[in-house]
PDB file of N, CA and C in Angstrom:
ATOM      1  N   UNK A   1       0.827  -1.193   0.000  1.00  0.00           N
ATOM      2  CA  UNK A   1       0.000   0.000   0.000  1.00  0.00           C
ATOM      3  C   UNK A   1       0.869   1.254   0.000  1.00  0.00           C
ATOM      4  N   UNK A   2       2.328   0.971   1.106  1.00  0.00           N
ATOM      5  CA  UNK A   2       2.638   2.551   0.883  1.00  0.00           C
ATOM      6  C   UNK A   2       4.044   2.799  -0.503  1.00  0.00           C
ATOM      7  N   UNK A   3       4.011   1.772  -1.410  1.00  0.00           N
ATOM      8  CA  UNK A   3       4.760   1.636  -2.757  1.00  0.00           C
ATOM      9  C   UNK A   3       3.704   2.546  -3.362  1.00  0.00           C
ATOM     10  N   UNK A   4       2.388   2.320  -3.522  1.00  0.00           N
ATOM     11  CA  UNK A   4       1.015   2.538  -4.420  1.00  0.00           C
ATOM     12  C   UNK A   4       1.358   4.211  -4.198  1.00  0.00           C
ATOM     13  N   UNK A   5       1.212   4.574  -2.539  1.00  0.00           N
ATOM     14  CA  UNK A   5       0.958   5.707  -2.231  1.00  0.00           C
ATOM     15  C   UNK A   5       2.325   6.780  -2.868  1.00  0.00           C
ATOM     16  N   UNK A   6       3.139   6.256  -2.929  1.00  0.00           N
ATOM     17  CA  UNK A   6       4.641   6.839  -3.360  1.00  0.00           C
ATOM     18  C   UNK A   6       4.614   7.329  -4.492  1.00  0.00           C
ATOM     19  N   UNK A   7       3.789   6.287  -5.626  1.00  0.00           N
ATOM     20  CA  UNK A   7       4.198   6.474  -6.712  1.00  0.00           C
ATOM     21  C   UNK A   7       3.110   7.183  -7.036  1.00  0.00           C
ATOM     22  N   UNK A   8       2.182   7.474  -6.392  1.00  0.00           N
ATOM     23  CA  UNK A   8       0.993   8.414  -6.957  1.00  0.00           C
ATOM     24  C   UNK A   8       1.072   9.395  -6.591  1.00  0.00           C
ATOM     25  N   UNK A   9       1.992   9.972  -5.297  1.00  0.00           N
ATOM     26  CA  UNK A   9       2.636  11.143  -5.085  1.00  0.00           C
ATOM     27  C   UNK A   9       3.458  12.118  -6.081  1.00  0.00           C
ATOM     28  N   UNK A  10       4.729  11.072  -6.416  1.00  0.00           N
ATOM     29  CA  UNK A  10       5.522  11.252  -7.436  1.00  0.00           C
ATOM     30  C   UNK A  10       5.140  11.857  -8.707  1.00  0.00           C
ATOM     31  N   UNK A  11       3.804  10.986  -9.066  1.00  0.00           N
ATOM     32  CA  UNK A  11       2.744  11.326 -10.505  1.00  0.00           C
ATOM     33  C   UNK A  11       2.396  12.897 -10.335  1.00  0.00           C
ATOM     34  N   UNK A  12       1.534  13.027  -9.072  1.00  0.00           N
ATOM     35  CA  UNK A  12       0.443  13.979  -8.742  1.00  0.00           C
ATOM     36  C   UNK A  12       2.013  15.358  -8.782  1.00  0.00           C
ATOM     37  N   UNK A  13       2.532  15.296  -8.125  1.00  0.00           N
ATOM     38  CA  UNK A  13       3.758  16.064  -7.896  1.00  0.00           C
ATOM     39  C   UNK A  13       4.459  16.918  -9.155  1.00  0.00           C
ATOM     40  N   UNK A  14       4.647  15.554 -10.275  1.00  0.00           N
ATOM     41  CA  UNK A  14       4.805  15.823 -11.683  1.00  0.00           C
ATOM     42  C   UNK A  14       3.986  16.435 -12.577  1.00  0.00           C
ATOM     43  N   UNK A  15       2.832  16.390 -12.410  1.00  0.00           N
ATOM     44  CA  UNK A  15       1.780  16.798 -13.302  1.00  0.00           C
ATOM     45  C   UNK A  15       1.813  18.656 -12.257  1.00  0.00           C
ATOM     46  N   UNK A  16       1.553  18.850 -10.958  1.00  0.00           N
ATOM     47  CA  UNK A  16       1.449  19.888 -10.647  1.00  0.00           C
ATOM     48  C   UNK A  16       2.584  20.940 -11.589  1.00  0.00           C
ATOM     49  N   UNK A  17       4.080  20.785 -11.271  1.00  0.00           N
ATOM     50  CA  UNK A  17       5.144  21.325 -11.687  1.00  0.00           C
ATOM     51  C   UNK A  17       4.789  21.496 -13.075  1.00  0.00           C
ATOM     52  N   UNK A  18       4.410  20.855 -13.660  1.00  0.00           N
ATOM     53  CA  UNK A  18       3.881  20.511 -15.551  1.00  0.00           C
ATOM     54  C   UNK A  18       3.105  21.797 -15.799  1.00  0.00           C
ATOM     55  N   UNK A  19       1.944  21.783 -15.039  1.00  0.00           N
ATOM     56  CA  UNK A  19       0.795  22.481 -14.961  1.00  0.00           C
ATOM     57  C   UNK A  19       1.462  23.946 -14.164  1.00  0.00           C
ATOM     58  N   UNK A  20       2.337  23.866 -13.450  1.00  0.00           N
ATOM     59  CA  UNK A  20       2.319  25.497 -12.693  1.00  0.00           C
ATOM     60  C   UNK A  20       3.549  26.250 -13.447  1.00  0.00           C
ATOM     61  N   UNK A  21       4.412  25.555 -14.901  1.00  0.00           N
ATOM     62  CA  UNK A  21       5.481  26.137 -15.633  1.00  0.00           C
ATOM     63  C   UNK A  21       4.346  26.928 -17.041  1.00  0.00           C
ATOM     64  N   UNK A  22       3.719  25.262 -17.339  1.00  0.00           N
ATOM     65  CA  UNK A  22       2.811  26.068 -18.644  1.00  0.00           C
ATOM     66  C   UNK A  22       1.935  27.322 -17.898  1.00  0.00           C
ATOM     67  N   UNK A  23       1.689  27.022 -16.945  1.00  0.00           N
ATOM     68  CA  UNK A  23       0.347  28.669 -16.631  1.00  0.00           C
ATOM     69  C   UNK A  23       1.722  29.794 -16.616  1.00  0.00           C
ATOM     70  N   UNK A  24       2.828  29.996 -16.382  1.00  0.00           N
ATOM     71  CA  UNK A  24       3.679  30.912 -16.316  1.00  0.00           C
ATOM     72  C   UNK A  24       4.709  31.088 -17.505  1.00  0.00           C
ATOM     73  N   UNK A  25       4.644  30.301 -18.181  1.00  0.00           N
ATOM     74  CA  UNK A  25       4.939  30.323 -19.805  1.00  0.00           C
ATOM     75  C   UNK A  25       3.921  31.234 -20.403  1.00  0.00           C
ATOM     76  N   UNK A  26       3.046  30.783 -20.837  1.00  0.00           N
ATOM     77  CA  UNK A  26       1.702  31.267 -20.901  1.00  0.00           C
ATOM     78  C   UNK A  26       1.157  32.539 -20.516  1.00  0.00           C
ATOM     79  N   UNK A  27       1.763  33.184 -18.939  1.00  0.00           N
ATOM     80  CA  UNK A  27       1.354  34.850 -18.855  1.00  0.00           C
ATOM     81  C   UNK A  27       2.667  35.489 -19.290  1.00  0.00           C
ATOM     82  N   UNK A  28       3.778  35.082 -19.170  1.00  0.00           N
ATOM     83  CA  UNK A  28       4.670  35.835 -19.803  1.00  0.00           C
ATOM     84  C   UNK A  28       4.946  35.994 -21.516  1.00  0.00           C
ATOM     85  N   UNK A  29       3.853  35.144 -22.074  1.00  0.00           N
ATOM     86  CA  UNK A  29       3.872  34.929 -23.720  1.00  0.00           C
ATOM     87  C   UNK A  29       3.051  35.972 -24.076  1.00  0.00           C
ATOM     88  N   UNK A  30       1.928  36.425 -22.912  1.00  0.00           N
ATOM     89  CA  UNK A  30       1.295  37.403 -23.356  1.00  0.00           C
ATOM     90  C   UNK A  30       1.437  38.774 -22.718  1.00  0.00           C
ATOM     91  N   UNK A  31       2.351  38.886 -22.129  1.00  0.00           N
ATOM     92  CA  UNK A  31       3.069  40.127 -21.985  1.00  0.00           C
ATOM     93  C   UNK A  31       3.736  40.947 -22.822  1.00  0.00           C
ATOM     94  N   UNK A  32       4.529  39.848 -23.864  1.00  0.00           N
ATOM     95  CA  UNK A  32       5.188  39.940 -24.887  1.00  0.00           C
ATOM     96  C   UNK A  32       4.364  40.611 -25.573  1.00  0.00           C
ATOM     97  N   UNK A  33       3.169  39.522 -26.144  1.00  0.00           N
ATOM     98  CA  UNK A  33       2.427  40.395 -27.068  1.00  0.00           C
ATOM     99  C   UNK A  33       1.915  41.927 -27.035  1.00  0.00           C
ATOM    100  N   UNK A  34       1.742  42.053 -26.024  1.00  0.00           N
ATOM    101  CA  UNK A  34       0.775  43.412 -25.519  1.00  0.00           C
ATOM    102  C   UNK A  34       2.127  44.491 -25.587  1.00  0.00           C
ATOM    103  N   UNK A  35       3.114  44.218 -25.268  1.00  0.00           N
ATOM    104  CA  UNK A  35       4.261  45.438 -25.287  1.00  0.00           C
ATOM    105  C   UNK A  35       4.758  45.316 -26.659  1.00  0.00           C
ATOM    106  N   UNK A  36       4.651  44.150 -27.327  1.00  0.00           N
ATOM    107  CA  UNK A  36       4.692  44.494 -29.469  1.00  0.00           C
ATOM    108  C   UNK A  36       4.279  45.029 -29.959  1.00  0.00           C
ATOM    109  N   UNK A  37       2.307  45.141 -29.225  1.00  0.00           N
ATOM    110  CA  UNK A  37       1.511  45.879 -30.464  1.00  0.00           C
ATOM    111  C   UNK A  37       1.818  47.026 -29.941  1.00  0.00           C
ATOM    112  N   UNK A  38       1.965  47.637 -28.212  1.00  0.00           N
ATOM    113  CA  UNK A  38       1.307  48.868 -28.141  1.00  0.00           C
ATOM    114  C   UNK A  38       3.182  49.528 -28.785  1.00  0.00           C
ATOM    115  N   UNK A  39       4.285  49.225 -29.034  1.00  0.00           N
ATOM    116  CA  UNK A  39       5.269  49.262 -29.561  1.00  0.00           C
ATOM    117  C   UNK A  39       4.959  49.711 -31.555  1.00  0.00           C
ATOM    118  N   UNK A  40       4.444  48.920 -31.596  1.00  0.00           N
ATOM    119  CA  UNK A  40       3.974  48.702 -33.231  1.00  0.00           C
ATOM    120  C   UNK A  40       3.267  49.984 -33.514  1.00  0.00           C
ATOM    121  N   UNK A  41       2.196  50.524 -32.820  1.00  0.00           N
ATOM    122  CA  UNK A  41       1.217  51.764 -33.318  1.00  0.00           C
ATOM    123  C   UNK A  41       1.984  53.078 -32.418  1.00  0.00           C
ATOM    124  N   UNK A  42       2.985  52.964 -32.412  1.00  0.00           N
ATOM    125  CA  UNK A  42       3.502  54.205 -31.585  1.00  0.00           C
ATOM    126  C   UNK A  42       3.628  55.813 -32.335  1.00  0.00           C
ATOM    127  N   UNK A  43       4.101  55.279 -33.804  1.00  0.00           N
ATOM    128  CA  UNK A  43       4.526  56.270 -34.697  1.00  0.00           C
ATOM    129  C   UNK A  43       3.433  56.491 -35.689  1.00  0.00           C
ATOM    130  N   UNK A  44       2.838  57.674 -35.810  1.00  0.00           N
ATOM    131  CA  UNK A  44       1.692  57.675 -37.237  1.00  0.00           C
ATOM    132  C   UNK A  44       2.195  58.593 -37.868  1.00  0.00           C
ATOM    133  N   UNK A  45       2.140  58.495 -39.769  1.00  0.00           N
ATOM    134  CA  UNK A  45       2.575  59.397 -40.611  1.00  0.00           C
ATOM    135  C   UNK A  45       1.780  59.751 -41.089  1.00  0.00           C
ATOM    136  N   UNK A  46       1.295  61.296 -41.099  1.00  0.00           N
ATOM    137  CA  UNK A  46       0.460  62.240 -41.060  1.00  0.00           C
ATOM    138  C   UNK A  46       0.940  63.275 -42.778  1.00  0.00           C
ATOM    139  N   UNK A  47       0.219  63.301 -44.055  1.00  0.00           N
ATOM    140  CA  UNK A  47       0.025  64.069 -44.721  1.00  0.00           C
ATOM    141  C   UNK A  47      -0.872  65.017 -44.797  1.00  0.00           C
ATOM    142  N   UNK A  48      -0.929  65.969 -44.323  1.00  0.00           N
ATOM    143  CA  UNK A  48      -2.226  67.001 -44.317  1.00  0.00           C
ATOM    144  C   UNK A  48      -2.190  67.768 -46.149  1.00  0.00           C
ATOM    145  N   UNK A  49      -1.298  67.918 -46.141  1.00  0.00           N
ATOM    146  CA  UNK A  49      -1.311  68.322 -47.834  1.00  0.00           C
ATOM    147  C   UNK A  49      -0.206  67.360 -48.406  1.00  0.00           C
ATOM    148  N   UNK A  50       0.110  68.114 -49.596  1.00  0.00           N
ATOM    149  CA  UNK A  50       1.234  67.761 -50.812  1.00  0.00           C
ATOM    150  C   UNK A  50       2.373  68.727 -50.305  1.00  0.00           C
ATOM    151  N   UNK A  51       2.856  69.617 -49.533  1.00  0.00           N
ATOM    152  CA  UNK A  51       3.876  70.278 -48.979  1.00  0.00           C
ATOM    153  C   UNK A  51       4.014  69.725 -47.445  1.00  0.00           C
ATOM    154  N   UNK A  52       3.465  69.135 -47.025  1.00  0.00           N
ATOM    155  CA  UNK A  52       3.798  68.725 -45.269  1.00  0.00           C
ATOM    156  C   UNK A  52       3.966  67.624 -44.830  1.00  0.00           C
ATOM    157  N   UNK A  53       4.663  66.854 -44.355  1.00  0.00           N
ATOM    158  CA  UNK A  53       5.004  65.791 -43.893  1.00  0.00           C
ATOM    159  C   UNK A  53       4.834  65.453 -42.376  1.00  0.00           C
ATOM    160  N   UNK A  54       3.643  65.170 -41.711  1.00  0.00           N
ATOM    161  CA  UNK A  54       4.329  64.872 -40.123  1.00  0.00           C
ATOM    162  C   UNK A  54       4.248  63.338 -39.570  1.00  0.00           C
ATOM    163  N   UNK A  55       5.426  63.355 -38.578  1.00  0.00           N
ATOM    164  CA  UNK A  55       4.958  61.839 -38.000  1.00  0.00           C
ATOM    165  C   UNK A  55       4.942  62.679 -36.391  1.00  0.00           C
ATOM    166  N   UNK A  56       3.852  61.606 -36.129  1.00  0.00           N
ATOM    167  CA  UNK A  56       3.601  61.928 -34.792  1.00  0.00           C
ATOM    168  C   UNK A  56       3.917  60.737 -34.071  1.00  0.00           C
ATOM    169  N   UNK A  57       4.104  61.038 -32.455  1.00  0.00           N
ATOM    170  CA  UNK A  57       4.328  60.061 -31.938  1.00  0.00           C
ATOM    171  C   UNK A  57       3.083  60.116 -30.739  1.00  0.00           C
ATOM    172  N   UNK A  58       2.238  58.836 -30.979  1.00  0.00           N
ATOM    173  CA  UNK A  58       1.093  58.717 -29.915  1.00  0.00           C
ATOM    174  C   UNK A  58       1.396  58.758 -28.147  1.00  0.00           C
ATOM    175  N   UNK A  59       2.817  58.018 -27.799  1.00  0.00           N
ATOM    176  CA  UNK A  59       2.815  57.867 -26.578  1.00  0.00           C
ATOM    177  C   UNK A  59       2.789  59.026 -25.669  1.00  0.00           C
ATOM    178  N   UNK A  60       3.984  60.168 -26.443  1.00  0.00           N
ATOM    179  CA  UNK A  60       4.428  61.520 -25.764  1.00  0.00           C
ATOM    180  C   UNK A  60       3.857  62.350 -26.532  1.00  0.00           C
ATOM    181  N   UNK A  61       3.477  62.544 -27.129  1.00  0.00           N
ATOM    182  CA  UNK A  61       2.387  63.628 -27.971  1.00  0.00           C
ATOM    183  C   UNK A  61       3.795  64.445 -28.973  1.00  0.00           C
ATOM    184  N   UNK A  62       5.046  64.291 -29.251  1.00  0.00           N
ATOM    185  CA  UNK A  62       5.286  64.803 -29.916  1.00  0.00           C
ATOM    186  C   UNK A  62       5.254  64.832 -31.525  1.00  0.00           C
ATOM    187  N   UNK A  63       5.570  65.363 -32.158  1.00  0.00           N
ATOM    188  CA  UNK A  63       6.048  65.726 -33.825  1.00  0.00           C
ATOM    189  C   UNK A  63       6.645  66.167 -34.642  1.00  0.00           C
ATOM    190  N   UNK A  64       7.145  65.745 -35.668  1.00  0.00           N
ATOM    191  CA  UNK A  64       8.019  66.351 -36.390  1.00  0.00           C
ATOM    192  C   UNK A  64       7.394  66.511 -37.514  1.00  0.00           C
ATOM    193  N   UNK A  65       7.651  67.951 -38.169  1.00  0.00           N
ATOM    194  CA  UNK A  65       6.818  68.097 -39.400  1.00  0.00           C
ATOM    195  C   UNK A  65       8.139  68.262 -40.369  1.00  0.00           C
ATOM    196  N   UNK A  66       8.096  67.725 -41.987  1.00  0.00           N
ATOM    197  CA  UNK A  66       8.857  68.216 -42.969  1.00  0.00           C
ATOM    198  C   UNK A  66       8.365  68.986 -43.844  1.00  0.00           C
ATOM    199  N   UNK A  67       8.676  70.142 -44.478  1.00  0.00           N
ATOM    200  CA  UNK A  67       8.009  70.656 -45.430  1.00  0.00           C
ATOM    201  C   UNK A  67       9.249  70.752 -46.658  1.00  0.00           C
ATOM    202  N   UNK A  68       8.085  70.284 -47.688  1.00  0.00           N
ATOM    203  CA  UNK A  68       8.253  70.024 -48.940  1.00  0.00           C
ATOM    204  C   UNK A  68       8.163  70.631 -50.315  1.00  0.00           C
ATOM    205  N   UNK A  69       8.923  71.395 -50.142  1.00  0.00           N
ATOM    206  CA  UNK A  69       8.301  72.381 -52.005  1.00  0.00           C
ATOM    207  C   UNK A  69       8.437  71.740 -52.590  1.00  0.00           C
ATOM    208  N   UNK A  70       7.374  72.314 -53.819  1.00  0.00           N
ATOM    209  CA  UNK A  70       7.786  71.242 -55.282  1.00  0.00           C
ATOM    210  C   UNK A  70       9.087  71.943 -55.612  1.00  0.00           C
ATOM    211  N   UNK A  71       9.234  70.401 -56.548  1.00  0.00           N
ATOM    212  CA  UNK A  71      10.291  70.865 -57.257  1.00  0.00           C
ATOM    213  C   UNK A  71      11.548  71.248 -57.104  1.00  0.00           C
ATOM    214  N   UNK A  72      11.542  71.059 -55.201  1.00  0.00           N
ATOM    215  CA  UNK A  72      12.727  71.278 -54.608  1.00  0.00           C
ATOM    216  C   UNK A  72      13.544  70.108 -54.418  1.00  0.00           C
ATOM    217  N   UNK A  73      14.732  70.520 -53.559  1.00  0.00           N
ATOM    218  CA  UNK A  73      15.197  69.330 -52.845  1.00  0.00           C
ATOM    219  C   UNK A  73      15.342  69.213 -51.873  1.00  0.00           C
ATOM    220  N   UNK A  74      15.666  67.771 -50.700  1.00  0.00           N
ATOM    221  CA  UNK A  74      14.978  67.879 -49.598  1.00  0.00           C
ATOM    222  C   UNK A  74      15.333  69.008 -48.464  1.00  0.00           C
ATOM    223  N   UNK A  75      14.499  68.883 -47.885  1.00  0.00           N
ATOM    224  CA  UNK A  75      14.340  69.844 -46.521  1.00  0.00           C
ATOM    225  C   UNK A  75      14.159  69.165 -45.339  1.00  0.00           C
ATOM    226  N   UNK A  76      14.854  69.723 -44.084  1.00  0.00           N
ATOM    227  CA  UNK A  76      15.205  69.489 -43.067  1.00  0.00           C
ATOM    228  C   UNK A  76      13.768  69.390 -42.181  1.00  0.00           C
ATOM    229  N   UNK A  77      14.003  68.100 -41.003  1.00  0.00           N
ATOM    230  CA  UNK A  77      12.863  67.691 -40.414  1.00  0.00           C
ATOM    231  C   UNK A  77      12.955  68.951 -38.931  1.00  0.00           C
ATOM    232  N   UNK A  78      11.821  69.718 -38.890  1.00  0.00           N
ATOM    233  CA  UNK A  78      11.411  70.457 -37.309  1.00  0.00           C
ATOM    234  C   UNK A  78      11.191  69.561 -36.837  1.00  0.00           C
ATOM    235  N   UNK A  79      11.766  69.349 -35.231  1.00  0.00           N
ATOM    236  CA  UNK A  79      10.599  69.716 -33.882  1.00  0.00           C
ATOM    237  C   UNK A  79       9.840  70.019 -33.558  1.00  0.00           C
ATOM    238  N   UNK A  80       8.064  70.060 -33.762  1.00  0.00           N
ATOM    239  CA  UNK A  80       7.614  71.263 -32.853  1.00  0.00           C
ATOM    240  C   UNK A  80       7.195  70.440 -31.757  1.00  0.00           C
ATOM    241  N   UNK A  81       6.830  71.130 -31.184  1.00  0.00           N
ATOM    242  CA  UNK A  81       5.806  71.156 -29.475  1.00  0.00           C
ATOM    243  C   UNK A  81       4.176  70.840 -29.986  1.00  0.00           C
ATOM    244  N   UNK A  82       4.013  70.221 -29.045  1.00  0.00           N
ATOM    245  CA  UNK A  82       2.765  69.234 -29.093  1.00  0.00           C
ATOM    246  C   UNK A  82       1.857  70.540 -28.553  1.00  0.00           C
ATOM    247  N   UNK A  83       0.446  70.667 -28.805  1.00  0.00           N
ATOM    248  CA  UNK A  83      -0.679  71.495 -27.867  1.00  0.00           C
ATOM    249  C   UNK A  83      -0.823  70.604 -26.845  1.00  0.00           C
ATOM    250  N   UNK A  84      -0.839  69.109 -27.048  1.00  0.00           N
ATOM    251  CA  UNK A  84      -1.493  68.317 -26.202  1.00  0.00           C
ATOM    252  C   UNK A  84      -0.739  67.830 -24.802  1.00  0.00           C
ATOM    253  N   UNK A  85       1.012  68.118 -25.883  1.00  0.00           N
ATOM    254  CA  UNK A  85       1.787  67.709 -24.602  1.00  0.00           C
ATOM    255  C   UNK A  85       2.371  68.457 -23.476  1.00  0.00           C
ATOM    256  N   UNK A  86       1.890  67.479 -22.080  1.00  0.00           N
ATOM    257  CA  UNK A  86       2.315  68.187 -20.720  1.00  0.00           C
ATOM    258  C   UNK A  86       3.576  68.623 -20.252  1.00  0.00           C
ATOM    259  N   UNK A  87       4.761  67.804 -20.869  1.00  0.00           N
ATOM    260  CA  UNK A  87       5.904  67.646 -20.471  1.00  0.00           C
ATOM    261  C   UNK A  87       6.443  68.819 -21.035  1.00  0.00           C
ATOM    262  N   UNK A  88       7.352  69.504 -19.910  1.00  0.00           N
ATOM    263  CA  UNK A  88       8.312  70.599 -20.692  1.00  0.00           C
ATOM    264  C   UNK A  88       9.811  70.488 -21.403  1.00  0.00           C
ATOM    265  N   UNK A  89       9.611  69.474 -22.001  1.00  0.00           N
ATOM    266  CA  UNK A  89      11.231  68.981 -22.487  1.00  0.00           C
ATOM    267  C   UNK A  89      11.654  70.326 -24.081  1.00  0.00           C
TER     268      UNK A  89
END
């Protein structure tokens, strides 16, 4: 009886460890994901006309605008300051 009891310990023991790696595999797989996408949509490129170029950045509210004449050649990217953003950098 206590061979029986040993080895069903051993089992039960094995399967727990099995079961408590995959549940922690598993939340750290989707941690990953969630810091890819919100990574992925950070930057949006913004044409308001045929002379302006901006990309914005969603997290910190900043932007950079390029402006574009025809017919020119290229031109240097501004800085500006966000309306929206709090930070005084």
């Amino acid at each position: 009886m206590n061979k029986h009891l040993t080895s069903f310990s051993i089992i039960f023991l094995g399967i727990c460890i099995f079961l408590g790696s995959w549940f922690i595999s598993q939340s750290l797989k989707s941690e990953r994901v969630i810091k890819t996408q919100e990574a992925q949509f950070r930057y949006e490129l913004i044409s308001p006309n045929d002379t302006n170029i901006i990309i914005f950045n969603k997290q910190s509210g900043e932007y950079w605008r390029k402006f574009i004449e025809p017919n020119e050649g290229p031109a240097d990217w501004e800085k500006e300051i966000s309306p929206i953003s709090t930070s005084s950098k």
